[in-house]
C-alpha atoms as a PDB file:
ATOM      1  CA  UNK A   1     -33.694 141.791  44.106  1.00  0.00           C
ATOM      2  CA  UNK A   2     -35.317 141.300  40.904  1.00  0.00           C
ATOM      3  CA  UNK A   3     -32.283 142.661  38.903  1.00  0.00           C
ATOM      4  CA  UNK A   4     -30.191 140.132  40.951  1.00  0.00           C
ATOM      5  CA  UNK A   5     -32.688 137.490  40.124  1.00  0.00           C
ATOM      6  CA  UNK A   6     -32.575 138.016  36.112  1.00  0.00           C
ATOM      7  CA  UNK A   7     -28.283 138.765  36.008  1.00  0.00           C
ATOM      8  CA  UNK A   8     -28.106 135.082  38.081  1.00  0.00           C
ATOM      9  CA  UNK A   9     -30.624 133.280  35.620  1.00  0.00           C
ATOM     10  CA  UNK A  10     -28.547 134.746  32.648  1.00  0.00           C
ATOM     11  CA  UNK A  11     -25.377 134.251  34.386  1.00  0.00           C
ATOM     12  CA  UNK A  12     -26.517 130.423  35.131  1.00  0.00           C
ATOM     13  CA  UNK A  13     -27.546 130.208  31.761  1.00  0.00           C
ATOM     14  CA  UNK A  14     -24.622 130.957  29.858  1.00  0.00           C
ATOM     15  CA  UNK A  15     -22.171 129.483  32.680  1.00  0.00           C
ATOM     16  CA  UNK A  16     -24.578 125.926  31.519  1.00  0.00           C
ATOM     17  CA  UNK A  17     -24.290 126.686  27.864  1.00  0.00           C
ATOM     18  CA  UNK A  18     -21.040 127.655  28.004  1.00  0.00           C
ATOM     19  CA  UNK A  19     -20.502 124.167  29.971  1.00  0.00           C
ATOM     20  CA  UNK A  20     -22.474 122.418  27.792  1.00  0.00           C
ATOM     21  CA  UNK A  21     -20.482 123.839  24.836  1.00  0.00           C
ATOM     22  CA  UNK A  22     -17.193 122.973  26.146  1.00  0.00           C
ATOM     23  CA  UNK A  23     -18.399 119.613  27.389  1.00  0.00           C
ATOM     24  CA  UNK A  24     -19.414 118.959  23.402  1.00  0.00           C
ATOM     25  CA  UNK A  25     -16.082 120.066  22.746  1.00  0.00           C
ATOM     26  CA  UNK A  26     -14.175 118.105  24.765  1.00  0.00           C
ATOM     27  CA  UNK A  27     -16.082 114.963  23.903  1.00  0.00           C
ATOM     28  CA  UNK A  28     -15.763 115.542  20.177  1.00  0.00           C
ATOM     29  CA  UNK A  29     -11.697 116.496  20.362  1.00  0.00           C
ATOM     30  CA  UNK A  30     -11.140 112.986  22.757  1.00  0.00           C
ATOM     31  CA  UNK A  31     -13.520 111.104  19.876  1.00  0.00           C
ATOM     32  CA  UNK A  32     -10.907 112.392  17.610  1.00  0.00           C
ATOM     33  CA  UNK A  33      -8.184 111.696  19.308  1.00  0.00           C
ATOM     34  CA  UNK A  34      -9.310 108.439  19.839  1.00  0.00           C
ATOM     35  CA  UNK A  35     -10.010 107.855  16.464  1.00  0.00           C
ATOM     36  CA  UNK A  36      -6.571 109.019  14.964  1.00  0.00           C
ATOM     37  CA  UNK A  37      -5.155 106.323  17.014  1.00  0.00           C
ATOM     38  CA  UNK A  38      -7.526 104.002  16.558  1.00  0.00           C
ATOM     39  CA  UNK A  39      -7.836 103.940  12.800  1.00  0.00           C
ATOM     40  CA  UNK A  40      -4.282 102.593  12.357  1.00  0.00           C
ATOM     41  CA  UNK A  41      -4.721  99.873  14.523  1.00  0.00           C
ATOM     42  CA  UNK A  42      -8.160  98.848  12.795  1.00  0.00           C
ATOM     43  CA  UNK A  43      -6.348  99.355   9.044  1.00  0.00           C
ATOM     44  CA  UNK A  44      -3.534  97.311   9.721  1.00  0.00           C
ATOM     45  CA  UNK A  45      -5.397  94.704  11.236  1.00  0.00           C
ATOM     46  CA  UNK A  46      -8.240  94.764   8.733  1.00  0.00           C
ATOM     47  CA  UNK A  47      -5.758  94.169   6.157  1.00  0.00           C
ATOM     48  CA  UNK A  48      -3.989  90.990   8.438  1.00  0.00           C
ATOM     49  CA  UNK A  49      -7.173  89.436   8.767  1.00  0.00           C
ATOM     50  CA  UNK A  50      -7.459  89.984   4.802  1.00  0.00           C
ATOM     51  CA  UNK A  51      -4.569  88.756   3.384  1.00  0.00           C
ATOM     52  CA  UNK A  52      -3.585  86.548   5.626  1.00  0.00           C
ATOM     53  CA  UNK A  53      -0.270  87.425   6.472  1.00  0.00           C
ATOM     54  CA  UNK A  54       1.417  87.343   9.494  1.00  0.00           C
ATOM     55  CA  UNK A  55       4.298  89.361   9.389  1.00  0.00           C
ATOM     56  CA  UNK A  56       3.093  92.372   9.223  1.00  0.00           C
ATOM     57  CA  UNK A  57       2.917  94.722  12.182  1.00  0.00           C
ATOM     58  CA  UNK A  58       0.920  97.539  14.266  1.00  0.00           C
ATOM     59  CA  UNK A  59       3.076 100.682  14.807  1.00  0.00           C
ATOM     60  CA  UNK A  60       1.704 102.044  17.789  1.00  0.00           C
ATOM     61  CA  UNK A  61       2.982 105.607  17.870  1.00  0.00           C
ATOM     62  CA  UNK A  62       2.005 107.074  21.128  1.00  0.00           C
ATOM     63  CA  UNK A  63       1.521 106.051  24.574  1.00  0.00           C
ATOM     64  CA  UNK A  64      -1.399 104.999  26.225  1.00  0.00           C
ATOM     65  CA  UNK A  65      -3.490 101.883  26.434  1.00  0.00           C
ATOM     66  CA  UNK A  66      -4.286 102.012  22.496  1.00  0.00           C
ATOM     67  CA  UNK A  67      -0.239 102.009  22.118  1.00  0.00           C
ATOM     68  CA  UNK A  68      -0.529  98.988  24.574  1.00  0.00           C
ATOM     69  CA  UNK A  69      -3.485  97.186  22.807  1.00  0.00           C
ATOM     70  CA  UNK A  70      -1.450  97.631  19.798  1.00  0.00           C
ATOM     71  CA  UNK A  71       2.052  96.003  21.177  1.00  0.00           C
ATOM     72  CA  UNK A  72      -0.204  92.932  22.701  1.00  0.00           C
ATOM     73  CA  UNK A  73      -1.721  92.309  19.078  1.00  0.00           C
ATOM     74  CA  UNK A  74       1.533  92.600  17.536  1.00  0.00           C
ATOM     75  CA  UNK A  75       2.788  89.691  20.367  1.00  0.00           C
ATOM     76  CA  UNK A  76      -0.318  87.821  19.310  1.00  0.00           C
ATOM     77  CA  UNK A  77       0.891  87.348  15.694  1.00  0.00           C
ATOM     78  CA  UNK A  78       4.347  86.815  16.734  1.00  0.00           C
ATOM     79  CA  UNK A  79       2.754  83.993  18.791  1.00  0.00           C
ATOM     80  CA  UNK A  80       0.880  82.919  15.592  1.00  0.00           C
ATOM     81  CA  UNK A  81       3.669  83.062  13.358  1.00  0.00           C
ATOM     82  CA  UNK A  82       5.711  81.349  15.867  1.00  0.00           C
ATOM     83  CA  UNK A  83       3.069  78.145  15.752  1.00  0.00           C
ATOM     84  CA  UNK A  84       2.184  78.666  12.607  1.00  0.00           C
ATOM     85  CA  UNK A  85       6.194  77.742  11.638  1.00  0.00           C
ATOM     86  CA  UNK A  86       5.832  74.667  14.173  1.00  0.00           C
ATOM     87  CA  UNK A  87       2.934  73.351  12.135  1.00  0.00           C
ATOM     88  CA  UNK A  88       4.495  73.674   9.458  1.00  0.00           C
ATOM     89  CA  UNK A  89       7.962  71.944  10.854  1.00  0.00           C
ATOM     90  CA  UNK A  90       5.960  69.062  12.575  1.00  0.00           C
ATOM     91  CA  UNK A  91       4.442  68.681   8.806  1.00  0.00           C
ATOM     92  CA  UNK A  92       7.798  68.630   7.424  1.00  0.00           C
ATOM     93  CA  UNK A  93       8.977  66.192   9.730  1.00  0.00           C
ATOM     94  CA  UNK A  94       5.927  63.649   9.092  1.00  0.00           C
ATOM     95  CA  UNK A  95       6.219  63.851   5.070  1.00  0.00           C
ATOM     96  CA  UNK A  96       9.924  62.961   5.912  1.00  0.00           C
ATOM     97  CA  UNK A  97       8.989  59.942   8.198  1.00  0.00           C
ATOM     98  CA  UNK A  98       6.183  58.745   5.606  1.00  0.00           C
ATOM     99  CA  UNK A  99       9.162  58.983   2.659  1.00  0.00           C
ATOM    100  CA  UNK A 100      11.632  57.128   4.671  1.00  0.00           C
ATOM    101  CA  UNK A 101       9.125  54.395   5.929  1.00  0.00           C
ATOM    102  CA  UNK A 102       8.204  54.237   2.481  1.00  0.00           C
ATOM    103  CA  UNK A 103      11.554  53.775   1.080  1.00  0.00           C
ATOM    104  CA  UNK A 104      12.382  51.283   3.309  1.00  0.00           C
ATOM    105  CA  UNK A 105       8.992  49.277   2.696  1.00  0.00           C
ATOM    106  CA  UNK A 106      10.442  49.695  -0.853  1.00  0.00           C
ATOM    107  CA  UNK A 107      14.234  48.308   0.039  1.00  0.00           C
ATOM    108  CA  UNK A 108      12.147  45.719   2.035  1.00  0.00           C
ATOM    109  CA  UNK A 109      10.430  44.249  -0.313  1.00  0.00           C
ATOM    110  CA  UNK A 110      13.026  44.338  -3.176  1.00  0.00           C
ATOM    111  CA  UNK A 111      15.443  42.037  -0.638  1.00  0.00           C
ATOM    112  CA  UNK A 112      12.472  39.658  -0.270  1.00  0.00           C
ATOM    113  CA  UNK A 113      11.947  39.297  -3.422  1.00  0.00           C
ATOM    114  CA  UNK A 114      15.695  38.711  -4.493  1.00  0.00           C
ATOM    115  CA  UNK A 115      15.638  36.120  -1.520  1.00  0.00           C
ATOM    116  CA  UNK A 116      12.726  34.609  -2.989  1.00  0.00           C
ATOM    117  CA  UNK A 117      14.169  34.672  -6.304  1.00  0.00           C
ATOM    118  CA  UNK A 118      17.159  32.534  -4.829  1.00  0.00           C
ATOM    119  CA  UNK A 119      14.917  30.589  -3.322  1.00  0.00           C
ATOM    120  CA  UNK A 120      12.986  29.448  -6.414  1.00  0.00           C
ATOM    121  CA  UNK A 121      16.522  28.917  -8.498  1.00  0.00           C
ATOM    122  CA  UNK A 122      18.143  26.699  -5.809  1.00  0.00           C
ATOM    123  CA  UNK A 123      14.609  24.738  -5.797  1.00  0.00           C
ATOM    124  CA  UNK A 124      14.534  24.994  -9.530  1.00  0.00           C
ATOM    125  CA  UNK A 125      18.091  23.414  -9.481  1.00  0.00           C
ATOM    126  CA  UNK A 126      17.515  21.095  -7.418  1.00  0.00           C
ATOM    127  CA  UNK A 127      14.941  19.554  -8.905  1.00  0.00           C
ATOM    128  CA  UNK A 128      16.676  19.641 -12.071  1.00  0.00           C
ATOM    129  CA  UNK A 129      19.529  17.733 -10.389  1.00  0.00           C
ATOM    130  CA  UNK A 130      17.061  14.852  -9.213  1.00  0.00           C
ATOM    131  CA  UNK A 131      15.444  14.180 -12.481  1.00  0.00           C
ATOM    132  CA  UNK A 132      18.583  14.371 -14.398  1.00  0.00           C
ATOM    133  CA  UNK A 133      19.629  11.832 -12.274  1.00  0.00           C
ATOM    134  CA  UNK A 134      16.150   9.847 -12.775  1.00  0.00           C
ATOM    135  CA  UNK A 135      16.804   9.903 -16.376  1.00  0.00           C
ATOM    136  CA  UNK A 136      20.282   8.645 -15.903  1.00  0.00           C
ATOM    137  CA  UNK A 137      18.706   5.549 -13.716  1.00  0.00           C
ATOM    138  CA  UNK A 138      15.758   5.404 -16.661  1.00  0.00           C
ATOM    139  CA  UNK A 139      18.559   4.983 -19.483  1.00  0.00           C
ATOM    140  CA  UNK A 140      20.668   2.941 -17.122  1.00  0.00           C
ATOM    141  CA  UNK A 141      17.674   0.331 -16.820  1.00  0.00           C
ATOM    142  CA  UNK A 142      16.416   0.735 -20.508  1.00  0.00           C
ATOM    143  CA  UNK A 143      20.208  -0.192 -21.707  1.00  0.00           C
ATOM    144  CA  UNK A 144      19.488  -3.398 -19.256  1.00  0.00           C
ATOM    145  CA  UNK A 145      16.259  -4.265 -20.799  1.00  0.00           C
ATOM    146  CA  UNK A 146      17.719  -3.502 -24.290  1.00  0.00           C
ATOM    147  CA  UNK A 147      20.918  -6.058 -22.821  1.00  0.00           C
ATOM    148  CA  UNK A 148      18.377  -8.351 -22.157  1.00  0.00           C
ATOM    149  CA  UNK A 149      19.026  -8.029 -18.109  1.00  0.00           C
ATOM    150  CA  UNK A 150      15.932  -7.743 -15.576  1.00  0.00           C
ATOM    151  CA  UNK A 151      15.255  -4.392 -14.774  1.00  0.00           C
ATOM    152  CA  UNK A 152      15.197  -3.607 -10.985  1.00  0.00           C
ATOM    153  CA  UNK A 153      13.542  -0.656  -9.877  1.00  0.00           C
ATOM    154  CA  UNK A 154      15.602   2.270  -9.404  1.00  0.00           C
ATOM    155  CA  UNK A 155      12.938   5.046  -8.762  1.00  0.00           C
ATOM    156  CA  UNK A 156       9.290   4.576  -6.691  1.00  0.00           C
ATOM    157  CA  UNK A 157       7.084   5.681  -9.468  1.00  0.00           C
ATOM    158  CA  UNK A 158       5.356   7.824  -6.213  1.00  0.00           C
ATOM    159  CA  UNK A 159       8.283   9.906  -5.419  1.00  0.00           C
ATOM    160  CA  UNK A 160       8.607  10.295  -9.358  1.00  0.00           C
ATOM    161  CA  UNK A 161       5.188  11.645  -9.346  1.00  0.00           C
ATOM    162  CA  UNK A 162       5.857  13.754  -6.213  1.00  0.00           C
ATOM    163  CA  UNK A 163       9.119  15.172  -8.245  1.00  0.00           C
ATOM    164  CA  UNK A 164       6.858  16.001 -11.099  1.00  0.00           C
ATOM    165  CA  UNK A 165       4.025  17.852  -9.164  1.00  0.00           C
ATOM    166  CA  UNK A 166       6.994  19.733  -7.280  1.00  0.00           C
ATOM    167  CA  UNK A 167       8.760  20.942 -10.809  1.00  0.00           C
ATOM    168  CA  UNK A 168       5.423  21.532 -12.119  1.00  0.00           C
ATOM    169  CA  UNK A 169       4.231  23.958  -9.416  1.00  0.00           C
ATOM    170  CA  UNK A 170       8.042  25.717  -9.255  1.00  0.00           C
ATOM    171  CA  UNK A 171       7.650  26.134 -12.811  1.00  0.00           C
ATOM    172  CA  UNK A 172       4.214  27.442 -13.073  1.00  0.00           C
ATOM    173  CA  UNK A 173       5.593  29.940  -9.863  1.00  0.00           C
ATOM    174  CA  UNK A 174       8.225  31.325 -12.237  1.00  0.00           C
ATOM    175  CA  UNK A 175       6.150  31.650 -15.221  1.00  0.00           C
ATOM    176  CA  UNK A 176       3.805  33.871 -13.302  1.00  0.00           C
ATOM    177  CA  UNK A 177       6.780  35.728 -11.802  1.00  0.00           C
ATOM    178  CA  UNK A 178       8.948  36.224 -14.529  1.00  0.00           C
ATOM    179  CA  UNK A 179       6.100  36.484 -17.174  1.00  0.00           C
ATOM    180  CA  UNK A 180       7.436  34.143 -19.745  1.00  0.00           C
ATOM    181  CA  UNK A 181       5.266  30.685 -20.501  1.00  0.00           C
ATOM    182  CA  UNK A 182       6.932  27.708 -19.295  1.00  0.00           C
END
């Protein structure tokens, strides 16, 4: 019994290092495995997060749920090169709509300012008109005084005066918009 005893213990002992041995050995060959299909994975997406760039791509070789992590990172950059390229549409589209709106402030004010331009002229002209024709009544009734006739009153010297403040003001408008002293 003794013998039978001793043969178990050894046989129980090197049955559990045996089992212990193989157990190591399985661990360390799935750690490997593991790792060989990990490091791919972890290098290509080191060097993504790195550089930046989204077009590059996992190659997932073999099957499995690394293969699968891999393919669901590579749809996560599609994804973020997809929005990435909206961004930068919508961006597009904005700088468009700010140079249009721009250009057409631009057109805008160029048309008011040839209106207002017109606007000053026909004024300008006008005025002209009406003391041309003052000084026509003024040398009208000076070649009556000079004749020796009364003089009547052609012009209210108020509406004179208004007709002078008027020119005045549209001329000191166009000196400060053309620039040139009146």
């Amino acid at each position: 019994h003794a013998t039978d005893t001793a043969i178990a213990w050894w046989t129980f002992a090197i049955l559990g290092t045996g089992g212990t041995l193989i157990m190591f050995l399985v661990v360390a060959l799935t750690r490997g495995s593991v790792r060989t299909q990990v490091a791919p994975l972890r290098a290509t997406t080191e060097q993504i997060v790195a550089s930046g760039d989204h077009s590059l791509r996992l190659e997932p070789a073999r099957r499995g749920e690394i293969a699968a992590l891999g393919r669901t990172i590579n749809a996560m950059l599609d994804a973020m090169s997809e929005q990435a390229a909206e961004v930068e549409r919508g961006q597009k589209d904005r700088e468009q709509r700010v140079i249009d709106a721009h250009v057409m402030q631009a057109r805008t004010e160029v048309q008011l300012r040839e209106r207002a331009q017109e606007r000053i002229d026909s004024t300008v002209e006008a005025v002209v008109t009406v003391l041309r024709a003052v000084l026509d009544q003024a040398d009208q009734v000076q070649a009556r005084r000079s004749g020796g006739a009364p003089a009547a009153p052609v012009v209210d010297h108020r509406r004179l005066t208004e007709l002078r403040k008027e020119l005045n003001g549209l001329v000191g408008a166009w000196a400060r918009r053309s620039g040139q002293p009146h």
